[in-house]
Protein backbone atom coordinates (compact mmCIF):
# COMPACT_ATOMS: atom_id res chain seq x y z
CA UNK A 1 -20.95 -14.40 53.64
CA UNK A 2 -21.65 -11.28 51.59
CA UNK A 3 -23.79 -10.64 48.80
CA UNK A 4 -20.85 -10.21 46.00
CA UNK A 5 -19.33 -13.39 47.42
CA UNK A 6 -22.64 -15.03 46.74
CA UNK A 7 -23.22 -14.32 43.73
CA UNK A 8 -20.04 -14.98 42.56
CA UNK A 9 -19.91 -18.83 43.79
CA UNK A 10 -23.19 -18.80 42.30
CA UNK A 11 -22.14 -17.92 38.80
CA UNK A 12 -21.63 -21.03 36.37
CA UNK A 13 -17.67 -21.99 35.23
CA UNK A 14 -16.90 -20.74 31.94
CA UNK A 15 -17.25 -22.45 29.27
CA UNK A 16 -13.43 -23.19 27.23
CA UNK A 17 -12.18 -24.47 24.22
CA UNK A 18 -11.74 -27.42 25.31
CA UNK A 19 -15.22 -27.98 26.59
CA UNK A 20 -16.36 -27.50 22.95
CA UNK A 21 -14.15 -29.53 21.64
CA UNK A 22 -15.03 -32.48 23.74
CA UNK A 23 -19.10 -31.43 23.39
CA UNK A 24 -18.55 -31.84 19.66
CA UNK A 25 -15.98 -35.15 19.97
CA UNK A 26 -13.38 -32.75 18.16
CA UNK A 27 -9.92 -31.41 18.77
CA UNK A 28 -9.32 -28.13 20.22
CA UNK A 29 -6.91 -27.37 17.40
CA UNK A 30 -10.57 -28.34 14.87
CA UNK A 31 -12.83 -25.96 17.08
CA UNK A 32 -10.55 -23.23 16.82
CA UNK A 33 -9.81 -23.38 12.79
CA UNK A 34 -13.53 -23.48 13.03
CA UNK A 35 -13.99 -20.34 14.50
CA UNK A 36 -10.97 -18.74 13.00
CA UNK A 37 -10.89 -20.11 9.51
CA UNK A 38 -14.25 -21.51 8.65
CA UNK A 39 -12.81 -22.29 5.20
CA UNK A 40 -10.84 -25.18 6.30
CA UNK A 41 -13.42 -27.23 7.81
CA UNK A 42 -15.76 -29.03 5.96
CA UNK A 43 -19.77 -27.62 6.45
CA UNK A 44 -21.07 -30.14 8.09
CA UNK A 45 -18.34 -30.17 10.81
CA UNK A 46 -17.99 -26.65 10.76
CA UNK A 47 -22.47 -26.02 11.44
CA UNK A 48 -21.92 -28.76 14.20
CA UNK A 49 -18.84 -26.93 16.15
CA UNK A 50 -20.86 -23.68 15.57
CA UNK A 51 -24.40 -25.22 16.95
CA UNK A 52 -21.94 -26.76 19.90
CA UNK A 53 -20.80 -22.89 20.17
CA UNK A 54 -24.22 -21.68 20.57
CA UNK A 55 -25.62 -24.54 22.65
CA UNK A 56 -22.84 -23.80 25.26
CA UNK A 57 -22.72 -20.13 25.06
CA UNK A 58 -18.61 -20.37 24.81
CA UNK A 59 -17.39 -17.17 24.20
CA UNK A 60 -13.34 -16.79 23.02
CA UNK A 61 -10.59 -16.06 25.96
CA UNK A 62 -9.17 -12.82 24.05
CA UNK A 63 -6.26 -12.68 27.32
CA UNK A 64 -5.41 -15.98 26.92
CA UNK A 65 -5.39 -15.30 23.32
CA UNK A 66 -2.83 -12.49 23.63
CA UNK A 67 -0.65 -14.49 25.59
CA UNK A 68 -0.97 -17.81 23.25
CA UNK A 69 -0.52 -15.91 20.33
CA UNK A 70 1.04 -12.58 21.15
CA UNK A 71 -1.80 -10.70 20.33
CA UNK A 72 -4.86 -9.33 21.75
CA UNK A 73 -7.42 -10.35 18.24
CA UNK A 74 -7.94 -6.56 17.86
CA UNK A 75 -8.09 -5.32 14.18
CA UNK A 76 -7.78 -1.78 13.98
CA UNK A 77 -9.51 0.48 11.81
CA UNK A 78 -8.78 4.08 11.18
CA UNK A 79 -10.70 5.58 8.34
CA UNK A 80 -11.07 9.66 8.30
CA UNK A 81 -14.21 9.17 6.83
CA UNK A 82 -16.06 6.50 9.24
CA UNK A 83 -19.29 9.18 8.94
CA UNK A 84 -19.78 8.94 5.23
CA UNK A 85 -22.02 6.77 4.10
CA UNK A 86 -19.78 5.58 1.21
CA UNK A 87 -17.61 3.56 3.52
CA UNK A 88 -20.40 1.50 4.76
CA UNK A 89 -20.49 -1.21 2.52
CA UNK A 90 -16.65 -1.29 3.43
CA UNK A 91 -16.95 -2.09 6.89
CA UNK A 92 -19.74 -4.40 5.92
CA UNK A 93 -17.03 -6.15 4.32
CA UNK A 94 -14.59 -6.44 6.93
CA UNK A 95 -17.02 -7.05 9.22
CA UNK A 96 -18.73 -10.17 7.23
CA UNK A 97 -15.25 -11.28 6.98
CA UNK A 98 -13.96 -11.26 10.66
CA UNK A 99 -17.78 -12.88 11.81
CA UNK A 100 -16.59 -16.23 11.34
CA UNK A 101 -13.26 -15.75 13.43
CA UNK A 102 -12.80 -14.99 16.68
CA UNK A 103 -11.10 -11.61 15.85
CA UNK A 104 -12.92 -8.24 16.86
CA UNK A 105 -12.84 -4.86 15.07
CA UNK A 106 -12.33 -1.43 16.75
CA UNK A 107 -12.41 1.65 14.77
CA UNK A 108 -11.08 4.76 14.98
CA UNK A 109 -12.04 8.09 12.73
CA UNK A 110 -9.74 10.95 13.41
CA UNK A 111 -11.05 12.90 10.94
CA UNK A 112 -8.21 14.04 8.89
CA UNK A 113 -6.14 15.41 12.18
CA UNK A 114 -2.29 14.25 11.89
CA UNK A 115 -2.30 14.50 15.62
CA UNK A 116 -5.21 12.23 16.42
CA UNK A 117 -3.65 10.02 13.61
CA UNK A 118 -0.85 9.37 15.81
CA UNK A 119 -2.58 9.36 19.12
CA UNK A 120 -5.11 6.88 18.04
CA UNK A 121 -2.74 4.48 15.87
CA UNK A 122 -0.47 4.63 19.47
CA UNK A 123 -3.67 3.14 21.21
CA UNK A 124 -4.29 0.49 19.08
CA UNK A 125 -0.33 -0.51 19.64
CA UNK A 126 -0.91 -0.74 22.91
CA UNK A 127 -3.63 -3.69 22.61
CA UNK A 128 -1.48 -6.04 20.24
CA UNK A 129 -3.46 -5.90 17.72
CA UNK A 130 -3.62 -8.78 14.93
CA UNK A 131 -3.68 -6.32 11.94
CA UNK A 132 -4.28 -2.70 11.16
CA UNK A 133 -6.46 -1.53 8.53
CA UNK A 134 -5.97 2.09 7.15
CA UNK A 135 -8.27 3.64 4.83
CA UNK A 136 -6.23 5.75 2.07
CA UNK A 137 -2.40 6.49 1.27
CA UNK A 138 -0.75 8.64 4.47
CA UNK A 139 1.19 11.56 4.10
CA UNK A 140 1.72 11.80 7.74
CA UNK A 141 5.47 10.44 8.07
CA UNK A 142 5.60 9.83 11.66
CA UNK A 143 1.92 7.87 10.86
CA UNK A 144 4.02 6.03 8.14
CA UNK A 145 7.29 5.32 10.59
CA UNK A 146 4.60 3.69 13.25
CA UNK A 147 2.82 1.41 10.81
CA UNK A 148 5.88 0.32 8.97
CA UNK A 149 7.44 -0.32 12.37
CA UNK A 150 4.07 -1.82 14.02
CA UNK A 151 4.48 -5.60 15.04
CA UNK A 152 1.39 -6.89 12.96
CA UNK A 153 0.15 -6.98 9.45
CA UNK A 154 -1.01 -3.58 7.89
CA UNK A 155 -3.30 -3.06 5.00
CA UNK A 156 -3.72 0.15 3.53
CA UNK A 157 -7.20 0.07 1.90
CA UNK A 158 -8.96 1.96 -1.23
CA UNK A 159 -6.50 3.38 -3.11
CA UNK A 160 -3.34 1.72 -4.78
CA UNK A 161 -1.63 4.44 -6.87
CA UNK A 162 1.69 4.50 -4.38
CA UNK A 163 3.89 1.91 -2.93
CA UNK A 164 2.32 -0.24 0.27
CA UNK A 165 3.98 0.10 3.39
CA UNK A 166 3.42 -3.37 3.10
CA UNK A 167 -0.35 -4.69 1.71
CA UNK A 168 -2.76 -2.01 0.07
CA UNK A 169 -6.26 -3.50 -1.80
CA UNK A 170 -8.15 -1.01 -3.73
CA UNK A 171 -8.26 0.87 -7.24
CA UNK A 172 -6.34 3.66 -9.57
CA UNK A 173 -8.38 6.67 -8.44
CA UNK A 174 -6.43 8.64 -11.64
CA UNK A 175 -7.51 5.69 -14.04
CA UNK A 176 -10.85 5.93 -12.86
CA UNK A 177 -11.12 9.64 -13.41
CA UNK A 178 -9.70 9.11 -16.77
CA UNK A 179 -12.38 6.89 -17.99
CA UNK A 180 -15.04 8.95 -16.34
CA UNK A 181 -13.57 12.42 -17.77
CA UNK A 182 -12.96 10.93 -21.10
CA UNK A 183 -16.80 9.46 -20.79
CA UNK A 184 -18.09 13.27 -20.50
CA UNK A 185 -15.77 14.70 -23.31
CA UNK A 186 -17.06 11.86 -26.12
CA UNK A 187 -20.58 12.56 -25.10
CA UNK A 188 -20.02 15.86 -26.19
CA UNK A 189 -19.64 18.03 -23.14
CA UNK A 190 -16.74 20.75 -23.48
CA UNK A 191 -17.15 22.97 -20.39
CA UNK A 192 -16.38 20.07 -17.90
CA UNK A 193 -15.78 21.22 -13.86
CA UNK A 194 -14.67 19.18 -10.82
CA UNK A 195 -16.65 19.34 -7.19
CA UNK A 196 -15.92 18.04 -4.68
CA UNK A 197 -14.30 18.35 -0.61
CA UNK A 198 -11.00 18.00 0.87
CA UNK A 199 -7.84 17.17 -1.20
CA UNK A 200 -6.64 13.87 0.02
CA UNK A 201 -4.39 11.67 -1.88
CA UNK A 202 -7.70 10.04 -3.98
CA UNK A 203 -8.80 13.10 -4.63
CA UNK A 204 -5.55 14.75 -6.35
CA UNK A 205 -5.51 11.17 -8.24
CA UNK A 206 -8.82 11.83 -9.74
CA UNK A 207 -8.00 15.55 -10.63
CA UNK A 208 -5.17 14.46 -12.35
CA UNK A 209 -6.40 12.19 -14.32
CA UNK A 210 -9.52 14.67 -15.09
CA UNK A 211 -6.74 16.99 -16.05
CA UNK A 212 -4.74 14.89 -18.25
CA UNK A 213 -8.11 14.31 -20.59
CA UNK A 214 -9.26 17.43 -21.02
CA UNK A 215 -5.59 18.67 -21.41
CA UNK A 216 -5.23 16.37 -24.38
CA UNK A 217 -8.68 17.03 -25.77
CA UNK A 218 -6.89 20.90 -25.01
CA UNK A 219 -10.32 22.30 -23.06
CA UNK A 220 -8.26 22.44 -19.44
CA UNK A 221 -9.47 25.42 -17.77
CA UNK A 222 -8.48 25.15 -13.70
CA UNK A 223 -11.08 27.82 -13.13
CA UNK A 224 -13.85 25.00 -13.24
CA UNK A 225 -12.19 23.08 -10.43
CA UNK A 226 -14.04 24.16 -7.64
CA UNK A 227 -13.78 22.24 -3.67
CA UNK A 228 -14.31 23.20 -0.55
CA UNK A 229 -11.86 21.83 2.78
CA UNK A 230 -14.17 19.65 4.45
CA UNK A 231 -16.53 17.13 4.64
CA UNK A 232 -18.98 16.14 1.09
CA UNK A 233 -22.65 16.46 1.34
CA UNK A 234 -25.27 16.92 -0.30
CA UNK A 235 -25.64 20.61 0.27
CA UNK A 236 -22.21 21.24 -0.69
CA UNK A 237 -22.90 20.07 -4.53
CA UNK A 238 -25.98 22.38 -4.76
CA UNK A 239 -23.65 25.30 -2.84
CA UNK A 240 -20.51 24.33 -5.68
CA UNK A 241 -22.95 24.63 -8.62
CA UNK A 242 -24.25 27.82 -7.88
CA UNK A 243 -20.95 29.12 -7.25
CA UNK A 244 -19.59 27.91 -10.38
CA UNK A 245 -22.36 29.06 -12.27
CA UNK A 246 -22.30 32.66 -10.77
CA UNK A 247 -18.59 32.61 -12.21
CA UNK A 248 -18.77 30.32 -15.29
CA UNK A 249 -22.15 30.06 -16.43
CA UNK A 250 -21.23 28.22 -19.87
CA UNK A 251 -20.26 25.44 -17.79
CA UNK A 252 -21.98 22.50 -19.22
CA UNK A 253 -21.08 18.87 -17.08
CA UNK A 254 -19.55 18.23 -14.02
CA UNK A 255 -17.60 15.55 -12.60
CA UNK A 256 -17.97 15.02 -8.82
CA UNK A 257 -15.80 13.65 -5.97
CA UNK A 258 -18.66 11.89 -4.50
CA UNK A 259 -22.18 11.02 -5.18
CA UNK A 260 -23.50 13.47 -2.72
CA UNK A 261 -22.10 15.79 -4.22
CA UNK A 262 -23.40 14.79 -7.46
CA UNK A 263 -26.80 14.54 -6.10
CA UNK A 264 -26.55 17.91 -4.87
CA UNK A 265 -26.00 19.07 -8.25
CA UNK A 266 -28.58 17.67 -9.59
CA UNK A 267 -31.14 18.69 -7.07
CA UNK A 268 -29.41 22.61 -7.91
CA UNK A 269 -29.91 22.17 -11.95
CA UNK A 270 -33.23 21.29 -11.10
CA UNK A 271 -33.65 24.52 -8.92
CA UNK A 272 -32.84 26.62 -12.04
CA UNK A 273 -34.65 24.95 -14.85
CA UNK A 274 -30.66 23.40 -16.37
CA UNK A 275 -31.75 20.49 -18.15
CA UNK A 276 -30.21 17.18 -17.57
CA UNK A 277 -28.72 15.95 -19.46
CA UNK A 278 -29.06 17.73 -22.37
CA UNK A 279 -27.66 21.28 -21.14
CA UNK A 280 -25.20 19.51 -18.34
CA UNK A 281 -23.72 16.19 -18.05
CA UNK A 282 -23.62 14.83 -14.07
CA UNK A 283 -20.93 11.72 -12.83
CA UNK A 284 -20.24 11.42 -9.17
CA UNK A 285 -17.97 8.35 -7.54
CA UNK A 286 -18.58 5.21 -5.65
CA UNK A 287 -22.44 4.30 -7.68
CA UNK A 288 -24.33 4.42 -4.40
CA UNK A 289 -27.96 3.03 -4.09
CA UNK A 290 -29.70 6.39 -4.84
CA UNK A 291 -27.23 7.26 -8.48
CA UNK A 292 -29.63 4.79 -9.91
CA UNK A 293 -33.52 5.91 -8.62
CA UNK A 294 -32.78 9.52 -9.03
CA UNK A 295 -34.25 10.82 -11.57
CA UNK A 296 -32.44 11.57 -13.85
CA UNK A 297 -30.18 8.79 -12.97
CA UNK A 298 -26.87 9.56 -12.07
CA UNK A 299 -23.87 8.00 -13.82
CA UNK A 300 -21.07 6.85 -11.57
CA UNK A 301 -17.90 5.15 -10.98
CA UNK A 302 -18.72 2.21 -9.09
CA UNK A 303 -16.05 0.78 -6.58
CA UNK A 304 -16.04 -2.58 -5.04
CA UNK A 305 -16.30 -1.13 -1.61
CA UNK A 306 -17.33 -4.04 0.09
CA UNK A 307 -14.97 -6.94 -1.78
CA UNK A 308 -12.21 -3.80 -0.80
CA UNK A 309 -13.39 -4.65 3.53
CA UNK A 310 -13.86 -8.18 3.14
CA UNK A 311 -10.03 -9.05 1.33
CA UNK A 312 -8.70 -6.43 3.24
CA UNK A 313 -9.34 -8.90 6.10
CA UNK A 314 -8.38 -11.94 4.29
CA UNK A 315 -4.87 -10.65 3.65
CA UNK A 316 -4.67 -9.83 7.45
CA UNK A 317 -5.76 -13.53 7.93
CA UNK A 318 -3.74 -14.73 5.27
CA UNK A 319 -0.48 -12.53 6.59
CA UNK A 320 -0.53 -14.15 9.84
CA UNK A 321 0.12 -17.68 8.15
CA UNK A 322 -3.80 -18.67 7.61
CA UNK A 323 -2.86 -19.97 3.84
CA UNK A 324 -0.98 -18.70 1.12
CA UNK A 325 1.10 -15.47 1.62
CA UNK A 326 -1.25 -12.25 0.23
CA UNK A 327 0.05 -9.91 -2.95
CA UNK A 328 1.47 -6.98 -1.38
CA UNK A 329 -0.95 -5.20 -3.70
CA UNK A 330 -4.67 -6.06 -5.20
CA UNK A 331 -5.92 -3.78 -8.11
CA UNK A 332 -9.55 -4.84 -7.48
CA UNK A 333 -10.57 -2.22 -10.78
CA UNK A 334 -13.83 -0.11 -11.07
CA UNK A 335 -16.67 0.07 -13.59
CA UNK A 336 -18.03 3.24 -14.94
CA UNK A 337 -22.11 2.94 -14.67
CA UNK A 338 -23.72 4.86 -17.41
CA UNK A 339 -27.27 6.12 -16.97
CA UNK A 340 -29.01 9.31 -17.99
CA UNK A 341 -27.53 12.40 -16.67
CA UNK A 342 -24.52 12.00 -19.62
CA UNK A 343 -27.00 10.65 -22.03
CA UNK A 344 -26.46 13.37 -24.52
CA UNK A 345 -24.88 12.77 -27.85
CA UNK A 346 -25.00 16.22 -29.50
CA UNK A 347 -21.21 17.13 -30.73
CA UNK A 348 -18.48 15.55 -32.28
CA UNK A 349 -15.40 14.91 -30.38
């Protein structure tokens, strides 16, 4: 007798279900809701199936899952921005959400490439998945033909300005721009630019809704829209600023796509003496950790990134016939954060 066969008679039978279930002098059916939907089962029965879990090291039969259930308890994620750290607290969401199920994420980041779209939304058909989360509103049509046709829930995440394929959770990028460009015009800034990256779909939302204010407050000027194609960093909002002030130096408040960028603007007032926020206003997107140390502190639109992951999840769950039916579309709404860089109060509207 060989070593491999050895070892393998000497390895202890898996642990199932049903073991569990007979450990903890429950159903199957109760361990499973357990694990799945933690909701439905009182606490007390719920911490013992989860200490019986534990005890017995029982880890979930994902084949026999597929087969059972005709799907592998994959969630997909593709997200073109995976690397920034704004989408963090998002997949802290949806991962907090799927921890008490036996479901398992897998993400994909194809980085803005309508190619890789494809080729990576093809893999994840291939494993069954139980739902598919997409960050933003695709204008890929063969991308849109796939999901629409895909045989699982879909979820389009952070923006909610279109019509779903079928579920989207997330906020009016053009109302939020609104409210942060009207913010900037009544504290008494007149020379107002827009910084950011890449046009995507949330991005044109916000300059449209930055247009539409200053339009009507009739101080437009498109020559103080300034972006670059490409990722937001830091860097880039000091390398904007100095670009727009080498071309329009009575600009006098910008708004950003991002709070790097924002930060970055800050950081390149500071390198030239521009007071803030007395000789420019500063408001940057998503109210990340840092908007309120810096100093000056940054006003922002905060976004509930991480209720946006965690319901995204739950209407996956919910889709699937784990309690009611989900809205086909959640407005979860944004706050605009004031703080110090748009302190100033000098003009009349």
């Amino acid at each position: 007798m060989g070593f491999g066969t050895r070892r393998r008679r000497q390895r202890r039978d898996k642990v199932t279900l049903s073991d569990v279930a007979q450990a903890a002098g429950v159903s199957a059916i109760t361990v499973s809701r357990a694990l799945r939907d933690p909701d439905k089962v009182s606490p007390t029965l719920r911490d013992l199936i989860l200490k019986t879990v534990e005890e017995m090291g029982y880890v979930p039969d994902l084949a026999a899952r597929a087969l059972a259930s005709k799907n592998s308890g994959i969630i997909g994620v593709m997200s073109p921005s995976l690397t920034n750290y704004s989408f963090i607290a998002v997949m802290r969401g949806i991962e907090d959400r799927v921890r008490a199920t036996d479901l398992r994420i897998q993400y994909a980041n194809p980085d803005y490439d309508k190619q890789d779209e494809v080729h990576q939304l093809r893999l994840f058909l291939t494993q069954n998945p139980a739902g598919i989360i997409y960050a933003g509103l695709s204008e890929n049509d063969e991308l849109n033909s796939m999901l629409r046709a895909a045989p699982c829930p879909v979820v389009e995440i952070m923006d909610v300005s279109g019509d779903p394929l079928e579920m989207a959770i997330g906020i009016d990028h053009r109302a939020a721009a609104e409210v942060a460009t009207r913010h900037l015009v009544h504290n008494g800034y007149r020379r107002i630019a827009l910084l950011g990256g890449r046009w995507d779909v949330r991005s044109r939302r916000r300059l449209d809704g930055y247009r539409a204010v200053l339009e009507e407050a009739g101080i437009y000027d498109a020559g103080l829209i300034l972006s670059v194609d490409g990722h937001t960093s830091v860097a880039l909002g000091a390398h904007l600023l100095e670009r727009l002030m080498n071309e329009h130096a009575d600009v006098d408040a910008a708004l950003c796509h991002n709070d790097d960028v924002a930060l970055g603007v800050l950081f390149e007032c500071q390198r030239r003496g521009i007071a803030v926020p007395d000789a420019f206003g500063l408001c940057g997107f998503n109210d990340l950790d840092y908007a309120g140390v810096a100093c000056p502190s940054i006003t922002s639109v905060r976004i509930p990134r991480y209720e946006i992951g965690y319901r995204a999840v739950d209407m996956l769950l919910r889709a699937t016939g784990e309690g009611a039916p989900p809205p086909s579309l959640v407005d979860l709404g944004f706050n605009l954060i004031e703080r110090q860089s748009t302190s100033r109060r000098l003009l009349a509207v």
